[in-house]
Structure formats: C-alpha cells, structure tokens
PDB file of N, CA and C in Angstrom:
ATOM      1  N   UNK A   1      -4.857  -3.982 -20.804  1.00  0.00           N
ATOM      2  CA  UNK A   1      -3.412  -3.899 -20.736  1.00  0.00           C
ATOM      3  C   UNK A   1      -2.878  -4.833 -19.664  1.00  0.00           C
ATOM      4  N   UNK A   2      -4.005  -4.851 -18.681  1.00  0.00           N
ATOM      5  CA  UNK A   2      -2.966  -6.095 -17.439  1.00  0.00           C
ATOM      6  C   UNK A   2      -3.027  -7.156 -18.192  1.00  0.00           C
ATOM      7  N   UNK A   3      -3.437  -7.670 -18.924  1.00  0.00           N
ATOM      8  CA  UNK A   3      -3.810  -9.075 -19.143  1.00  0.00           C
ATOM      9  C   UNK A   3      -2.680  -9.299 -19.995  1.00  0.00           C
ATOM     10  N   UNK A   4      -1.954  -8.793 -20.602  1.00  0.00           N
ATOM     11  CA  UNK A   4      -0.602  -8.631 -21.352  1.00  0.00           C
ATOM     12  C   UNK A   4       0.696  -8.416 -20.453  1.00  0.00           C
ATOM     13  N   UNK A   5       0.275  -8.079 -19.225  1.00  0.00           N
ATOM     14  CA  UNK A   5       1.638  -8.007 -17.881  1.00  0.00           C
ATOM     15  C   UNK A   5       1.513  -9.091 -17.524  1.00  0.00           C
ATOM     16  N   UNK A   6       2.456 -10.177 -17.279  1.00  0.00           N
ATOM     17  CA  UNK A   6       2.644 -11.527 -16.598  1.00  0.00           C
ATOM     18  C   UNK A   6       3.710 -11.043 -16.076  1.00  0.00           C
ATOM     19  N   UNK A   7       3.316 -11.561 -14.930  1.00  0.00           N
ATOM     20  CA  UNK A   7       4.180 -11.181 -13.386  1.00  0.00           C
ATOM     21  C   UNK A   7       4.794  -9.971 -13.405  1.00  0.00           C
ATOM     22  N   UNK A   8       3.828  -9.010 -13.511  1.00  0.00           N
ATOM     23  CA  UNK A   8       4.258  -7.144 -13.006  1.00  0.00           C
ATOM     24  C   UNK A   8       5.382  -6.856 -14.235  1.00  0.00           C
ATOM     25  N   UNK A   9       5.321  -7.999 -15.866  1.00  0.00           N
ATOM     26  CA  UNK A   9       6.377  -7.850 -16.519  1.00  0.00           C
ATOM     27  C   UNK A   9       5.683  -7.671 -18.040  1.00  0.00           C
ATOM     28  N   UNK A  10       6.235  -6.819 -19.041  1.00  0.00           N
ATOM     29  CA  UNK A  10       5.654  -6.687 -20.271  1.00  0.00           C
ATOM     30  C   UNK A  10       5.592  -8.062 -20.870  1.00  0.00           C
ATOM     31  N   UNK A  11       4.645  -8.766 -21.513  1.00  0.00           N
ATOM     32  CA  UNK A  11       5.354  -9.898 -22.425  1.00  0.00           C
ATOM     33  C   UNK A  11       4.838  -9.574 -23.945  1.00  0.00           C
ATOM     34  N   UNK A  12       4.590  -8.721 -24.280  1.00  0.00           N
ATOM     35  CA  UNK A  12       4.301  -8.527 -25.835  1.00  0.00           C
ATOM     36  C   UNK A  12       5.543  -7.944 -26.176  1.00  0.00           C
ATOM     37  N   UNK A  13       5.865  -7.516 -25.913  1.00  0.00           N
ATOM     38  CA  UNK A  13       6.969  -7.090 -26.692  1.00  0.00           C
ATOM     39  C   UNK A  13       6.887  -5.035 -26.446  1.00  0.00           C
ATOM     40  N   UNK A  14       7.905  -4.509 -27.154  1.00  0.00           N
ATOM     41  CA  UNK A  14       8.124  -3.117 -26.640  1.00  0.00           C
ATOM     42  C   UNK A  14       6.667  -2.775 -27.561  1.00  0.00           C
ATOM     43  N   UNK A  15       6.554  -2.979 -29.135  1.00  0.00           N
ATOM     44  CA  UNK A  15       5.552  -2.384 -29.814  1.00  0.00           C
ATOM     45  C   UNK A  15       4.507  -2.776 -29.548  1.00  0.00           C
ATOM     46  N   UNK A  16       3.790  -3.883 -29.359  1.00  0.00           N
ATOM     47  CA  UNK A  16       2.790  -3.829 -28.088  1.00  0.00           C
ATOM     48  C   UNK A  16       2.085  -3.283 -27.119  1.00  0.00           C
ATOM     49  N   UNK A  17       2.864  -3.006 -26.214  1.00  0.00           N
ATOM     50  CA  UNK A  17       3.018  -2.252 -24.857  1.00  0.00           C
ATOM     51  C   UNK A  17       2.693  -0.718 -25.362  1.00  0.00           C
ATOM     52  N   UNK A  18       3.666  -0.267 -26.434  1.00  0.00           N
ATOM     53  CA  UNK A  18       3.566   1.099 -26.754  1.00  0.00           C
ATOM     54  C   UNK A  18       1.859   1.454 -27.243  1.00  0.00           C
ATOM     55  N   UNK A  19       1.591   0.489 -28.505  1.00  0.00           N
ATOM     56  CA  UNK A  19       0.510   0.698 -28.785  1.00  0.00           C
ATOM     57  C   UNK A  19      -0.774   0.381 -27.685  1.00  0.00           C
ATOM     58  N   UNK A  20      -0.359  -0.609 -26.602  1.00  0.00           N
ATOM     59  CA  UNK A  20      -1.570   0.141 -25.475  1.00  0.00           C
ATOM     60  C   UNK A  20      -1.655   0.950 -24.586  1.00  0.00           C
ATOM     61  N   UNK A  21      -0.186   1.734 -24.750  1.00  0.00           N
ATOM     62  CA  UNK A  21      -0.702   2.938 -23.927  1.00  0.00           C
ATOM     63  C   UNK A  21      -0.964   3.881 -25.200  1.00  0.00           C
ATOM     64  N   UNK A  22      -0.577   4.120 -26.190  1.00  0.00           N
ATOM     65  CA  UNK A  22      -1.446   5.271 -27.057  1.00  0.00           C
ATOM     66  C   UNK A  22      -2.363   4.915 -27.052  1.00  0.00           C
ATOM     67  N   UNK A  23      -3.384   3.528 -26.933  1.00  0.00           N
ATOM     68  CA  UNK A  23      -4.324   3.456 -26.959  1.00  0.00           C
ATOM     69  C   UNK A  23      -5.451   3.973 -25.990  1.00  0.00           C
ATOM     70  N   UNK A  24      -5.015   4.279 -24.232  1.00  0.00           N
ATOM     71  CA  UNK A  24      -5.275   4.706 -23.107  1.00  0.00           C
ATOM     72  C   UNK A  24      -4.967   5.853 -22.989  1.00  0.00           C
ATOM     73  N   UNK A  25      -3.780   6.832 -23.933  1.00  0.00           N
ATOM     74  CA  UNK A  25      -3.496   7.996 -24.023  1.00  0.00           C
ATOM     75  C   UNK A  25      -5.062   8.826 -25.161  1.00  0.00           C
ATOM     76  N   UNK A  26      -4.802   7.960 -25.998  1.00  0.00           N
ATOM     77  CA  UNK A  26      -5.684   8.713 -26.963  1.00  0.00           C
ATOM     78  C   UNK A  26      -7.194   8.640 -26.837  1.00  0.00           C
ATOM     79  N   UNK A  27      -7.690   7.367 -25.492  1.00  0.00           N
ATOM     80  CA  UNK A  27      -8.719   7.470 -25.630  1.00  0.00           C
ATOM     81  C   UNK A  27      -9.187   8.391 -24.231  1.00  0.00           C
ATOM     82  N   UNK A  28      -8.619   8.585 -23.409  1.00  0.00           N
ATOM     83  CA  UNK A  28      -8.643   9.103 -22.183  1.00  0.00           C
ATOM     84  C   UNK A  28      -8.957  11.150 -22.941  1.00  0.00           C
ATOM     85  N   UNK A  29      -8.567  11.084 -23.822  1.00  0.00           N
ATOM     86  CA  UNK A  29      -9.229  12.788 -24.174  1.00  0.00           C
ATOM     87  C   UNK A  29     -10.640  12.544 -24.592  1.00  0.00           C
ATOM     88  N   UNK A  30     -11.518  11.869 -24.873  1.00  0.00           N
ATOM     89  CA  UNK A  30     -12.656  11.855 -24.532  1.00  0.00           C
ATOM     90  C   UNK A  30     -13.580  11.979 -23.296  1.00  0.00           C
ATOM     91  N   UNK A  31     -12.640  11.791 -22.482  1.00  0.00           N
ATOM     92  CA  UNK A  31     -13.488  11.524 -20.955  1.00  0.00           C
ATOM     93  C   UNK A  31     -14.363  13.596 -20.495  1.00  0.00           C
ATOM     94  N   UNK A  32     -14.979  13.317 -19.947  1.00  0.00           N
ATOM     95  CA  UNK A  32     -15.490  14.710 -19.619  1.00  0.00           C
ATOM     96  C   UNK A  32     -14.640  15.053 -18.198  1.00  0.00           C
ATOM     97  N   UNK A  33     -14.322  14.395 -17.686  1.00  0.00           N
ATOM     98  CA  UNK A  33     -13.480  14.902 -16.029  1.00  0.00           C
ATOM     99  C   UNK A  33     -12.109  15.102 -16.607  1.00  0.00           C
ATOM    100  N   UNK A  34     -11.988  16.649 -16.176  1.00  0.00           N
ATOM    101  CA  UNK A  34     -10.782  17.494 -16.448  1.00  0.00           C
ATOM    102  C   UNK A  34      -9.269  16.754 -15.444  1.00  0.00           C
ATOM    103  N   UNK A  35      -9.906  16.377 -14.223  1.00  0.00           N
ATOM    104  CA  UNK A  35      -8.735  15.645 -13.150  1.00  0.00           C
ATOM    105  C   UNK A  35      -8.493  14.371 -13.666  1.00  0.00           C
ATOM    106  N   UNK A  36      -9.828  13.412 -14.082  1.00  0.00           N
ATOM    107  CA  UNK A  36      -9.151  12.171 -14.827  1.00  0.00           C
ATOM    108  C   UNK A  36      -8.791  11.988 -15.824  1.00  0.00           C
ATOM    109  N   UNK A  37      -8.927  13.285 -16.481  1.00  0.00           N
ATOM    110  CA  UNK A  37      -7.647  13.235 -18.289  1.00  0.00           C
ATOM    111  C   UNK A  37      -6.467  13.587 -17.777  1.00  0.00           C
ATOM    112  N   UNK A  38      -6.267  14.935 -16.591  1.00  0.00           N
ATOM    113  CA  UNK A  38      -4.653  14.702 -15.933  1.00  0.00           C
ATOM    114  C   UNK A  38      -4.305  13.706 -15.430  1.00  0.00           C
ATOM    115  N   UNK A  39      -5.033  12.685 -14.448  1.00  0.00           N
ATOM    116  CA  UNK A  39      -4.500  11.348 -14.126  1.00  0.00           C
ATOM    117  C   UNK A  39      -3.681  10.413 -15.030  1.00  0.00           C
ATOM    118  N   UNK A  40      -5.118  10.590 -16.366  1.00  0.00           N
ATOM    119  CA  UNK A  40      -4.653   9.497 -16.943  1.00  0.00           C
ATOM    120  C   UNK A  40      -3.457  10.069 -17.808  1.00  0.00           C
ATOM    121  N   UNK A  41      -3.320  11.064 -18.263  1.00  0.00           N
ATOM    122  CA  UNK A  41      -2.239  11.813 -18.890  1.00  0.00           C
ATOM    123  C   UNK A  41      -0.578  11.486 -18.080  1.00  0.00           C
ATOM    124  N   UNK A  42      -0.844  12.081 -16.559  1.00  0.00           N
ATOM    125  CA  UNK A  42       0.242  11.585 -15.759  1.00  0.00           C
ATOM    126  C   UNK A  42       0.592  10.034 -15.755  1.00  0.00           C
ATOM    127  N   UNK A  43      -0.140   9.184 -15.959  1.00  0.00           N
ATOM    128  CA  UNK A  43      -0.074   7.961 -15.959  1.00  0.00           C
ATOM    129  C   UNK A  43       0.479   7.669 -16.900  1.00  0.00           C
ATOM    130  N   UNK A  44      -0.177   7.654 -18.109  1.00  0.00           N
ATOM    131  CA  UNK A  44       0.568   7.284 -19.783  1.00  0.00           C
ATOM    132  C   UNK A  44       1.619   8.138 -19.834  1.00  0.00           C
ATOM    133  N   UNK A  45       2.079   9.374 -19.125  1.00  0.00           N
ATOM    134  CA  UNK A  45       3.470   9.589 -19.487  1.00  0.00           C
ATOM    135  C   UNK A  45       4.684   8.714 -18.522  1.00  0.00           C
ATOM    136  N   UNK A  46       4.165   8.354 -17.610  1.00  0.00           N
ATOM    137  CA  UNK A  46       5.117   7.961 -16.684  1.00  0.00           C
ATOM    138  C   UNK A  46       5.019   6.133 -17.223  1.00  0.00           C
ATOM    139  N   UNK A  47       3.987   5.666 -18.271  1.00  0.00           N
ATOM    140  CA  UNK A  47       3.841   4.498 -18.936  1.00  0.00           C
ATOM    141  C   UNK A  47       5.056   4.449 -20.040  1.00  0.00           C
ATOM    142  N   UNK A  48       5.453   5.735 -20.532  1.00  0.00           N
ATOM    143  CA  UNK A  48       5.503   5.732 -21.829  1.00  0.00           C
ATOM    144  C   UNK A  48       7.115   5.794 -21.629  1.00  0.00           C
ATOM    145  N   UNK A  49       7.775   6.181 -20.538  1.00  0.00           N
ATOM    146  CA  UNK A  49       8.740   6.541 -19.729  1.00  0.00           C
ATOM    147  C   UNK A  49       9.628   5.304 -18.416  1.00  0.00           C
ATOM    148  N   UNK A  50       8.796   4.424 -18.093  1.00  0.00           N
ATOM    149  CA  UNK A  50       8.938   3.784 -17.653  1.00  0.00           C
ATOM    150  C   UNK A  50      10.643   3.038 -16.947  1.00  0.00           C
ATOM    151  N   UNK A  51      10.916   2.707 -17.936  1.00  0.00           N
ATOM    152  CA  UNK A  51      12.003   1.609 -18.002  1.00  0.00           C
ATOM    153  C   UNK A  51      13.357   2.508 -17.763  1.00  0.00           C
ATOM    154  N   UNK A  52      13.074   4.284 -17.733  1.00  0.00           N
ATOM    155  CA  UNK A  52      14.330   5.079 -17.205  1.00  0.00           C
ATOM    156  C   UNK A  52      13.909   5.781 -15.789  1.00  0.00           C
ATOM    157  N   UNK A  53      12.910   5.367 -15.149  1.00  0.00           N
ATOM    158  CA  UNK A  53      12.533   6.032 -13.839  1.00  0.00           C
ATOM    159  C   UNK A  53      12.581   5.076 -12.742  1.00  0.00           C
ATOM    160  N   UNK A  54      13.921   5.580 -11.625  1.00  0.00           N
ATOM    161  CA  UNK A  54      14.128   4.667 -10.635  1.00  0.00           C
ATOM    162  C   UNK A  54      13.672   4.832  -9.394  1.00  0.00           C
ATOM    163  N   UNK A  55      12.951   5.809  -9.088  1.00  0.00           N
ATOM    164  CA  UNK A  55      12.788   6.358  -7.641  1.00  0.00           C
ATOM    165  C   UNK A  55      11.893   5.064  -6.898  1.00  0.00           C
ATOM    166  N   UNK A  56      10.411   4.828  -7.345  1.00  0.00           N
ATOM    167  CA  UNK A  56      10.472   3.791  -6.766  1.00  0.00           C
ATOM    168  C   UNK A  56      10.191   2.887  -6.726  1.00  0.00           C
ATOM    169  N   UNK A  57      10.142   2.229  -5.236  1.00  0.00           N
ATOM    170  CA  UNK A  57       9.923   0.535  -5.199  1.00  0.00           C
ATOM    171  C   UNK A  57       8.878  -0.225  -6.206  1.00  0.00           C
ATOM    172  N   UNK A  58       9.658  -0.741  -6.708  1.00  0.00           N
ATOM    173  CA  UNK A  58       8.335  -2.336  -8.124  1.00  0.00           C
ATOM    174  C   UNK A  58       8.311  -1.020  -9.136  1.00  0.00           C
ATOM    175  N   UNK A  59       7.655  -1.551  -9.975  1.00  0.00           N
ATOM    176  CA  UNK A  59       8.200  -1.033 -11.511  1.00  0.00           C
ATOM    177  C   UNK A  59       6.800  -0.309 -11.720  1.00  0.00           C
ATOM    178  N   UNK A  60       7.443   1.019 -12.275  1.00  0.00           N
ATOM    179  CA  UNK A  60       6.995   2.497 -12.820  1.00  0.00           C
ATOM    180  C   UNK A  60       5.488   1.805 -13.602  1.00  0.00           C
ATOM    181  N   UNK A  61       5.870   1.260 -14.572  1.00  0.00           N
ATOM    182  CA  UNK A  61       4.926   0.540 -15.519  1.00  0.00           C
ATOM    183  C   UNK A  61       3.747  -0.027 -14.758  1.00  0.00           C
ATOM    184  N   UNK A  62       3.851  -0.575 -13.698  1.00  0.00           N
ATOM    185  CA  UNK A  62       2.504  -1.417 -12.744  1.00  0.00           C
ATOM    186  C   UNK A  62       2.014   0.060 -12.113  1.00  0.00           C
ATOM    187  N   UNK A  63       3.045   0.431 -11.420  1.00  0.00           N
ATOM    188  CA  UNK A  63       2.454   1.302 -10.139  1.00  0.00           C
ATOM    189  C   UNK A  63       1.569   2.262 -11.292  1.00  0.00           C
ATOM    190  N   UNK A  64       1.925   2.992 -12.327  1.00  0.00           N
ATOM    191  CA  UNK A  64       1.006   3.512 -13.222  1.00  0.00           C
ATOM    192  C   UNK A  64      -0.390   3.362 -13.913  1.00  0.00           C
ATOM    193  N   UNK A  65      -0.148   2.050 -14.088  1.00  0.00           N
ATOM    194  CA  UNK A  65      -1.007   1.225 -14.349  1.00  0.00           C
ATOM    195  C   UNK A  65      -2.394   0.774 -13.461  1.00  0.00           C
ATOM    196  N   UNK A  66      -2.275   0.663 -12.265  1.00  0.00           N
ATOM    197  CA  UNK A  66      -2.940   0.329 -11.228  1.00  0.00           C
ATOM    198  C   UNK A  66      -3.332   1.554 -10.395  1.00  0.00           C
ATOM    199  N   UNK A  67      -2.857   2.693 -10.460  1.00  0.00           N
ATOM    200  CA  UNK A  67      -3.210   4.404 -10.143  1.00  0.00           C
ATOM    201  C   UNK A  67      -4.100   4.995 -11.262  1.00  0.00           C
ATOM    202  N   UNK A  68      -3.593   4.453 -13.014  1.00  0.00           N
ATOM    203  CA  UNK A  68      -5.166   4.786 -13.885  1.00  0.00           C
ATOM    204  C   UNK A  68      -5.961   3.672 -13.677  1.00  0.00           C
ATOM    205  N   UNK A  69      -5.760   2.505 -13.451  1.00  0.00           N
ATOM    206  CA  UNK A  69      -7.176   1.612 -12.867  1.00  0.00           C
ATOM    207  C   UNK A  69      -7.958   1.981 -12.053  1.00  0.00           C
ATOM    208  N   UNK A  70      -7.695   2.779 -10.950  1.00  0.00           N
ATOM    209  CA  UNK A  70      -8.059   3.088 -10.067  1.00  0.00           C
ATOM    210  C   UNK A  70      -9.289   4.293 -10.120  1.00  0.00           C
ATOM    211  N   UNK A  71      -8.641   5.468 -10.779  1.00  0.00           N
ATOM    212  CA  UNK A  71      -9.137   6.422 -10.971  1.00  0.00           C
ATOM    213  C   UNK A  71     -10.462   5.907 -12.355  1.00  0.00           C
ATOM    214  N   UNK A  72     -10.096   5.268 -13.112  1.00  0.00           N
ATOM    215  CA  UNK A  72     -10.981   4.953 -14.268  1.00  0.00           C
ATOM    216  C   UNK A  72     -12.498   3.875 -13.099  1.00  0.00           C
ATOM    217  N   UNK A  73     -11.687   3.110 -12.557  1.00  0.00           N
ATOM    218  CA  UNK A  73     -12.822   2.608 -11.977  1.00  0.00           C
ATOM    219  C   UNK A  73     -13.335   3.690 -11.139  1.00  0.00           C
ATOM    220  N   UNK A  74     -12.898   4.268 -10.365  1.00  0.00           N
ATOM    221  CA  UNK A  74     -13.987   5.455  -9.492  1.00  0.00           C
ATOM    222  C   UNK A  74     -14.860   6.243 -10.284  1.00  0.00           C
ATOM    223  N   UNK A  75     -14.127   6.893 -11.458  1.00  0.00           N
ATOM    224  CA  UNK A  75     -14.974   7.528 -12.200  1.00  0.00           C
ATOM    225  C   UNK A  75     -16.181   7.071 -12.859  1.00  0.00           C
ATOM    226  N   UNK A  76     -15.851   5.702 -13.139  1.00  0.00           N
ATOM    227  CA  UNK A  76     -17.410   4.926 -13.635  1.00  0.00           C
ATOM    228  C   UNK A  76     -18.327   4.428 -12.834  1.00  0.00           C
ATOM    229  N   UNK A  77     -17.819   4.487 -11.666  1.00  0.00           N
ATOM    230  CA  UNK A  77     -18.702   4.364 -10.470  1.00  0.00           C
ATOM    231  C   UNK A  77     -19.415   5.316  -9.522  1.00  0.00           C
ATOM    232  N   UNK A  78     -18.867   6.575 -10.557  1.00  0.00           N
ATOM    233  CA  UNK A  78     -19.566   8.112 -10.026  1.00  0.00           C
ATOM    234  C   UNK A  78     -18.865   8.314  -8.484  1.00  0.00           C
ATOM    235  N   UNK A  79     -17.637   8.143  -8.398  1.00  0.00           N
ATOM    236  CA  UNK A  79     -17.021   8.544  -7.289  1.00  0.00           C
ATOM    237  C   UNK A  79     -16.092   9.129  -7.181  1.00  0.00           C
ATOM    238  N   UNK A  80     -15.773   9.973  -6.242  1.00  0.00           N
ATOM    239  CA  UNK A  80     -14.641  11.008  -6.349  1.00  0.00           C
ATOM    240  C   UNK A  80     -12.886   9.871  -6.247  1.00  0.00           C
ATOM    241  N   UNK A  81     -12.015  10.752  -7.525  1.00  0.00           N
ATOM    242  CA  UNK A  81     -11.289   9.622  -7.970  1.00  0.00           C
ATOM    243  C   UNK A  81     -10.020   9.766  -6.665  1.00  0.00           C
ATOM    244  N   UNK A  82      -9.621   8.646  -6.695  1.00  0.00           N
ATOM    245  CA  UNK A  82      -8.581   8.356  -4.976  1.00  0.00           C
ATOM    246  C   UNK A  82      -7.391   9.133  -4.939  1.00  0.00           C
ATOM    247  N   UNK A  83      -7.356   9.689  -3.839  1.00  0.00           N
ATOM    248  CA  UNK A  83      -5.839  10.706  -3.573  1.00  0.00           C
ATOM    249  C   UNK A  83      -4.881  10.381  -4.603  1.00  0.00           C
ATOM    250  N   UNK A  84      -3.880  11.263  -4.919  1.00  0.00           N
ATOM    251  CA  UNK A  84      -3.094  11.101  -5.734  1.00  0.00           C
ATOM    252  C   UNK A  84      -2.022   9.852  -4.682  1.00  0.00           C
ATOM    253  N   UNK A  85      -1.313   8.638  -5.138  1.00  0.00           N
ATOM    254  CA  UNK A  85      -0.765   8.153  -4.211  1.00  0.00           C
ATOM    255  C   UNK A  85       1.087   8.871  -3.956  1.00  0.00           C
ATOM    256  N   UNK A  86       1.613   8.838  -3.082  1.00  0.00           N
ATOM    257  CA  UNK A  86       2.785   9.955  -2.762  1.00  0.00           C
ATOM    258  C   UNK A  86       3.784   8.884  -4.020  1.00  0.00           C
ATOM    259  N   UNK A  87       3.566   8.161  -4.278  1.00  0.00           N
ATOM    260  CA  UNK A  87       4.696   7.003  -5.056  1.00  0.00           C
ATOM    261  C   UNK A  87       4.363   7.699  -6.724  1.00  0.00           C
ATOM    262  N   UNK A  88       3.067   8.130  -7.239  1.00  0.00           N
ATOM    263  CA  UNK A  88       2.636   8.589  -7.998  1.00  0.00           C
ATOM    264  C   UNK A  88       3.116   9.844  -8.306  1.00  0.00           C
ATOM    265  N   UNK A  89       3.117  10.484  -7.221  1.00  0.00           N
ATOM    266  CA  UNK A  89       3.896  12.406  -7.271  1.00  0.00           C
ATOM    267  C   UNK A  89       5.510  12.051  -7.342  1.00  0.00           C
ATOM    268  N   UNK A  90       5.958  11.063  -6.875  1.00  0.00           N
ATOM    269  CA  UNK A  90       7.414  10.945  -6.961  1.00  0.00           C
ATOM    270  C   UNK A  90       7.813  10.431  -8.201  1.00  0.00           C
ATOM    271  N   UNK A  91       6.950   9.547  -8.931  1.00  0.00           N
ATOM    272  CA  UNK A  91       7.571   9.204 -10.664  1.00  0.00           C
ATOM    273  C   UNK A  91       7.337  10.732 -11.058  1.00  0.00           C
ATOM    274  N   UNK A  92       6.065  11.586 -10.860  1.00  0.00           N
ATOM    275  CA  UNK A  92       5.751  12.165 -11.695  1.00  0.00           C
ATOM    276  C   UNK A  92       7.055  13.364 -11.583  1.00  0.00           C
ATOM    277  N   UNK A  93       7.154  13.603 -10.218  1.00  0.00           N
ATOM    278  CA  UNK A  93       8.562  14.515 -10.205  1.00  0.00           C
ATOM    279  C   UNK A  93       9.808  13.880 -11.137  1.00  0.00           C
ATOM    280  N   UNK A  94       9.813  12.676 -10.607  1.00  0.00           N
ATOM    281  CA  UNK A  94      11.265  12.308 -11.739  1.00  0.00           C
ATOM    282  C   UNK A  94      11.174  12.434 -12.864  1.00  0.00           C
ATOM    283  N   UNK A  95       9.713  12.522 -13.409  1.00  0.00           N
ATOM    284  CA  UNK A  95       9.812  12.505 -15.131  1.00  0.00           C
ATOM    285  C   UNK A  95       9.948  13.974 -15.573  1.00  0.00           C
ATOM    286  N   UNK A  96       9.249  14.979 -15.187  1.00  0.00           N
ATOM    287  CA  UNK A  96       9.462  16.389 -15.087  1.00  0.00           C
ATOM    288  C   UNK A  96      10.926  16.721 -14.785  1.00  0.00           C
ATOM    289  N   UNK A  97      11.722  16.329 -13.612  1.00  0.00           N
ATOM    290  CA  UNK A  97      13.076  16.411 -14.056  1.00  0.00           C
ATOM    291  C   UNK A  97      13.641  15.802 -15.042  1.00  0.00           C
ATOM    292  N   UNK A  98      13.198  14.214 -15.539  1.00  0.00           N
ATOM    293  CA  UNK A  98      14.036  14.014 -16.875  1.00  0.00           C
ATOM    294  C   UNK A  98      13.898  14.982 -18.234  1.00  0.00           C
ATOM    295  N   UNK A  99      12.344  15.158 -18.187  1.00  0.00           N
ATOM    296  CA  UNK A  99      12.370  16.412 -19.218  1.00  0.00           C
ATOM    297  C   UNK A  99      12.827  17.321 -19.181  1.00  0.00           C
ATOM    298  N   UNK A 100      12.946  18.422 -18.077  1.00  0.00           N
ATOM    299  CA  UNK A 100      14.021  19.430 -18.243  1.00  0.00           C
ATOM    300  C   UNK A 100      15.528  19.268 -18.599  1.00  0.00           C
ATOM    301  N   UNK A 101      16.148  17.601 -18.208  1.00  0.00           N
ATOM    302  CA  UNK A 101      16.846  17.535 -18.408  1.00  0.00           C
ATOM    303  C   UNK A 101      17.355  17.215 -19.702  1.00  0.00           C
ATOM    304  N   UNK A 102      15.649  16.626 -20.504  1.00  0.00           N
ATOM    305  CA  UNK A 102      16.193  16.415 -22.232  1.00  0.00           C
ATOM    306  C   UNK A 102      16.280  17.701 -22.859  1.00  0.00           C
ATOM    307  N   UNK A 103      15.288  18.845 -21.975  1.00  0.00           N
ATOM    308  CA  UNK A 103      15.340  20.037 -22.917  1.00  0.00           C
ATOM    309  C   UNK A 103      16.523  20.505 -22.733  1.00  0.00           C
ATOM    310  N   UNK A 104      17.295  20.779 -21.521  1.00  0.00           N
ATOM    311  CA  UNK A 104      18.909  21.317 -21.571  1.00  0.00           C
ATOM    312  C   UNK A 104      19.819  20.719 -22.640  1.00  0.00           C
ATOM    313  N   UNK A 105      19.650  19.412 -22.648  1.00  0.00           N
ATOM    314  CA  UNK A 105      20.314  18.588 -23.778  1.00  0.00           C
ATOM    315  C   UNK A 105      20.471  19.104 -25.152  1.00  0.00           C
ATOM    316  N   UNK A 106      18.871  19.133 -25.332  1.00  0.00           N
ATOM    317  CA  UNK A 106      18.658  19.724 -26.592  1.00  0.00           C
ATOM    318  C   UNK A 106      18.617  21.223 -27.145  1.00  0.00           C
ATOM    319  N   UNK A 107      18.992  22.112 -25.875  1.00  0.00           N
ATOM    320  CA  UNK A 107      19.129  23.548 -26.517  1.00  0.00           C
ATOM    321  C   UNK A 107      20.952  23.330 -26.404  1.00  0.00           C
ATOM    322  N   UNK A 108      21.595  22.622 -25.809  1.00  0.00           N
ATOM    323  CA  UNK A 108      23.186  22.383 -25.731  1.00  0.00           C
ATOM    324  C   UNK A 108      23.397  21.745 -27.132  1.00  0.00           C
ATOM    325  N   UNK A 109      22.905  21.167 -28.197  1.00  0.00           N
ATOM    326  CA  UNK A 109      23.402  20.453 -29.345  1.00  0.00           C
ATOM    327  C   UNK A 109      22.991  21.481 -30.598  1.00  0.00           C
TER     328      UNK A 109
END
C-alpha cells in the first residue's frame, strides 16, 4: 500500500486505495494475535475513514498506515507489538465519536 502513497498522498485513485485496505482488513482475520487483529482492525477503520478525521497533525491515512506497519513488522519478528501511539488513541476516539454520531443520525431519520 505505501508504494501507491506518493508524498504521504493517495495516487490511485479513491477505488484503489479502498480495495487495499479491504485487502489488509480481510486479510488481517487470519492472523493468530488477538491484539494485532485489533490493531490492524483500528487501523483499517481509521483507513477507511480517513479524509473526515481532523484531530491530528499529517494525514489520518499515513499515521494509520505506518502504526499497522509497525505492529505487522513486530509481530513477524516475534516481538511484542509497540505501544499504542497517543496520535493513534486520538483518531481512534474521533472515529468512535463520528459513529455515535452517524448512529444518532440514523435513529433521527
């Protein structure tokens, strides 16, 4: 998937992009570590979400991206996978509030 980001920026296009994170979503339920299917789960949602989450600094899409790199490389290297980073808990809070906020939406219509 990095190799398709030129300069911290999508260049395939939206259907592209989408189909490699289902591709990292769907293959990440194979893994046997229960913490790195939530990683990578937290990751591909905050992938999939991206382009409406402002909290923070440089774009949702990298910082996600480079937090499941991270954890995928520790895990294949038989090492315990790296602190959650605090920039990581803060998309993940904003996206959990955007969802409550689609579900209010949608019990209001």
């Amino acid at each position: 998937m990095k190799a398709n980001l030129s300069g911290r920026e999508q260049s395939g296009g939206p259907d592209e992009l989408f189909a490699l994170i289902h591709t990292i979503d769907s293959a990440s339920l194979l893994l046997a570590s229960e913490e790195l299917r939530r990683r990578l789960s937290q990751a591909t949602s905050i992938m999939w979400h991206w382009h409406v989450l402002n909290r923070a600094e440089g774009n949702p899409l990298w910082i996600a991206l480079d937090d499941a790199s991270h954890c995928l490389g520790a895990y294949l290297r038989g090492e315990t996978l790296p602190e959650e980073a605090q920039v990581m808990r803060d998309l993940a809070d904003e996206l959990d509030a955007l969802y409550l906020l689609m579900d209010e939406h949608a019990r209001d219509d």
